[in-house]
Protein backbone atom coordinates (compact mmCIF):
# COMPACT_ATOMS: atom_id res chain seq x y z
CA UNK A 1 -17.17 4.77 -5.14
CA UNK A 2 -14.28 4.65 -2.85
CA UNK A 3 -10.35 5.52 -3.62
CA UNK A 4 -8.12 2.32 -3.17
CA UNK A 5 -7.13 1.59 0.36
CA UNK A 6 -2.65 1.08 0.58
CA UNK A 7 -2.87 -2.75 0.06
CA UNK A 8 -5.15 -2.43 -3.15
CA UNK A 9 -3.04 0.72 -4.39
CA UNK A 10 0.06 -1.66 -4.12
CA UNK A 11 -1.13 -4.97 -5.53
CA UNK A 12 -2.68 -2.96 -9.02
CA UNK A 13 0.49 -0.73 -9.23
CA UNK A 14 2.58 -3.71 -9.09
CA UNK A 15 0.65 -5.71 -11.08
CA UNK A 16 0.53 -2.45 -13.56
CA UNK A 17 3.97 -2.16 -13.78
CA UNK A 18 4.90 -5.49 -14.95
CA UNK A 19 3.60 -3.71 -18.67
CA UNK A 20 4.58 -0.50 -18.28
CA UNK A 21 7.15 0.05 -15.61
CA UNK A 22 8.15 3.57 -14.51
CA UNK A 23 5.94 5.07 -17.01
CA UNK A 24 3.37 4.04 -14.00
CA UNK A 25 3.51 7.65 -12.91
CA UNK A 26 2.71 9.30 -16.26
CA UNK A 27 -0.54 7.98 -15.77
CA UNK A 28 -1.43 9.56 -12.64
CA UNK A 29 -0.05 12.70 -13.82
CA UNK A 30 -1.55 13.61 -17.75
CA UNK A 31 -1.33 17.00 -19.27
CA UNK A 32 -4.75 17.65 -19.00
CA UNK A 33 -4.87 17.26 -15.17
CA UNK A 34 -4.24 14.66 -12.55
CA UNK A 35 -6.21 11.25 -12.86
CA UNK A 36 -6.85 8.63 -9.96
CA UNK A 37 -7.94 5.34 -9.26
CA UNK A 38 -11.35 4.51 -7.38
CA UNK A 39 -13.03 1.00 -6.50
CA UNK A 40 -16.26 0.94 -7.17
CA UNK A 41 -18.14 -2.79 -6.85
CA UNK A 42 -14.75 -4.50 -7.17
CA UNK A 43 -13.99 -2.31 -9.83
CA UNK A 44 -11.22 -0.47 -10.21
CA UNK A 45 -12.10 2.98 -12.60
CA UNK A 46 -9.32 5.21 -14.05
CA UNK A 47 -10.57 8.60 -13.89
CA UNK A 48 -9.61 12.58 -13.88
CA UNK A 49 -9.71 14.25 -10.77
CA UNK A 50 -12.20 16.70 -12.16
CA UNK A 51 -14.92 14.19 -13.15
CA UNK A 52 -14.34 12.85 -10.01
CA UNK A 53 -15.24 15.96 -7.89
CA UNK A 54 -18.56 16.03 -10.00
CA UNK A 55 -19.68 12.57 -9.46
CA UNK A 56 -19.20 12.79 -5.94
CA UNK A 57 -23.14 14.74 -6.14
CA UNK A 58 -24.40 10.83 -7.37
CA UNK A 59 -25.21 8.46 -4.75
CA UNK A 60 -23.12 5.42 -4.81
CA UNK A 61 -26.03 2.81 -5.87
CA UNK A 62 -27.13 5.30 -8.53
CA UNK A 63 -23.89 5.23 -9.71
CA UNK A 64 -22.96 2.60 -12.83
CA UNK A 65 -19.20 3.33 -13.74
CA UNK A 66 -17.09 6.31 -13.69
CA UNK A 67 -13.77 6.76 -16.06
CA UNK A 68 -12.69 3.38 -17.62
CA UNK A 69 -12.33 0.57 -15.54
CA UNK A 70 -8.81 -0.25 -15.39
CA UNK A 71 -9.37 -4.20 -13.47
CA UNK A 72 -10.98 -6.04 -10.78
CA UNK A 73 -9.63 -6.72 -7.16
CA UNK A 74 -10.55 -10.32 -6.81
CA UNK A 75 -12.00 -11.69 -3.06
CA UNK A 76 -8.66 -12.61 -2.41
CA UNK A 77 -7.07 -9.27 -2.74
CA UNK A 78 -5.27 -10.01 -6.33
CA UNK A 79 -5.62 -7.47 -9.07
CA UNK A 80 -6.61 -8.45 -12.46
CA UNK A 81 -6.27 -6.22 -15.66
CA UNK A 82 -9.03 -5.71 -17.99
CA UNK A 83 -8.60 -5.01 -21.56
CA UNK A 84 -10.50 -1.74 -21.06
CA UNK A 85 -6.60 -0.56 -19.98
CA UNK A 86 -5.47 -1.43 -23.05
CA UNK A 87 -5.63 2.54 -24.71
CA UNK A 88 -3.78 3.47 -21.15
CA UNK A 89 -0.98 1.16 -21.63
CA UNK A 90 -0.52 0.40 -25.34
CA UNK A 91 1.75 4.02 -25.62
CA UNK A 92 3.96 2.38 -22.73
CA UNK A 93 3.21 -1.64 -22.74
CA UNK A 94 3.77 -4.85 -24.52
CA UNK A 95 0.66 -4.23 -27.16
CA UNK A 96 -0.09 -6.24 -30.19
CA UNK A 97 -1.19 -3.98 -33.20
CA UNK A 98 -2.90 -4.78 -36.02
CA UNK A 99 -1.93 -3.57 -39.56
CA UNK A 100 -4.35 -0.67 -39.24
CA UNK A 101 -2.44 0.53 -36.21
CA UNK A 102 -5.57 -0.97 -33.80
CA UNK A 103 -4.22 -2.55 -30.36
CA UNK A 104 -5.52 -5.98 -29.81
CA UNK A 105 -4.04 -7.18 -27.39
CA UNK A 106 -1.14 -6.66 -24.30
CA UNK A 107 1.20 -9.18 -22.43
CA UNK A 108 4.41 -9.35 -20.67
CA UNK A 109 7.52 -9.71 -23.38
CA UNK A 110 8.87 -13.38 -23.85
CA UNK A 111 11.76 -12.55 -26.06
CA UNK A 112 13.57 -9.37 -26.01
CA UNK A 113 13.80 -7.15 -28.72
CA UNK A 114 16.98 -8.78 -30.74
CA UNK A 115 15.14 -12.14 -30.22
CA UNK A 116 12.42 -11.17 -32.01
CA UNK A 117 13.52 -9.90 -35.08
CA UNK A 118 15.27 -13.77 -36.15
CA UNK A 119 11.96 -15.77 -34.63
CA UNK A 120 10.68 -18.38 -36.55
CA UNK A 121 6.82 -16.91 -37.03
CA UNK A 122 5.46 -19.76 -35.13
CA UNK A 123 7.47 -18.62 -31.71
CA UNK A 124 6.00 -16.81 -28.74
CA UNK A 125 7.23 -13.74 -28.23
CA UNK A 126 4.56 -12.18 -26.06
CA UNK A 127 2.27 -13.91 -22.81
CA UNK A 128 -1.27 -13.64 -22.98
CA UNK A 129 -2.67 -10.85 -20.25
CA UNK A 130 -5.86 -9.75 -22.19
CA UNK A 131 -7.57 -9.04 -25.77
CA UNK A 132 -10.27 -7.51 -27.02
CA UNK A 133 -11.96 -10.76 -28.22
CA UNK A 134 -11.98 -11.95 -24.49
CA UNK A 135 -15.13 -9.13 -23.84
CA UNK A 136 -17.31 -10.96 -26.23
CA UNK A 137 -16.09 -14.03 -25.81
CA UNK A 138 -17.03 -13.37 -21.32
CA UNK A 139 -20.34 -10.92 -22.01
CA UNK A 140 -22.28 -13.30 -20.23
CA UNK A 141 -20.28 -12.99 -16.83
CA UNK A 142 -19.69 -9.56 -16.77
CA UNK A 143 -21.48 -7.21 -14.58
């Protein structure tokens, strides 16, 4: 496990705040301590500073997954967001809820606020980034 070199830091923080915006620093800094952001196997794991200290005592191939993993960095140095981010950025993103107050799922906004309230229920209002069907639905390919 290895923190993000400048170019990976940039590409997920941009691609991050697309949903959230400037609330991209109130992730770094919680109340309960400072978190980071390490690769690990393409990877990319959200996880508390203090955790992280502790883990550094396993050896890399021994190691499985630290923190939640927050994306991948693809071969060709793009950043894609996994639903595992979706507790992270429903209190700040585009999240769809369900009537039990559940998020399922988080995209970029296709209509702004106003617009949404007269939409016909048939409209988009929100593009696709990830859901939590798409795990089971991709089990096979994940590693």
């Amino acid at each position: 496990m290895r923190p993000l070199t400048e170019e990976e830091t940039r590409v997920m923080f941009e691609k991050i705040a697309k949903y959230i915006g400037e609330n991209l620093q109130l992730l770094v800094d919680q109340p309960d301590g400072t978190y980071c952001f390490h690769l690990h196997n393409d990877r990319v794991y959200y996880v508390s500073e203090k955790i992280m200290k502790l883990a550094a005592n396993v050896s890399g191939d021994k190691l499985v997954s630290l923190g939640s993993c927050f994306g991948k960095v693809t071969k060709t140095h793009k950043f894609w967001l996994h639903v595992t981010a979706l507790d992270y950025l429903a209190p700040y993103g585009v999240v769809v809820y369900s009537m039990a107050d559940i998020p399922l799922r988080f995209g970029v906004a296709a209509k702004s606020t106003q617009d949404c309230r007269k939409v016909d229920p048939m409209a988009i209002v929100v593009f696709h980034q990830a859901d939590i069907g798409e795990y089971v639905r991709h089990e096979e390919t994940l590693t």
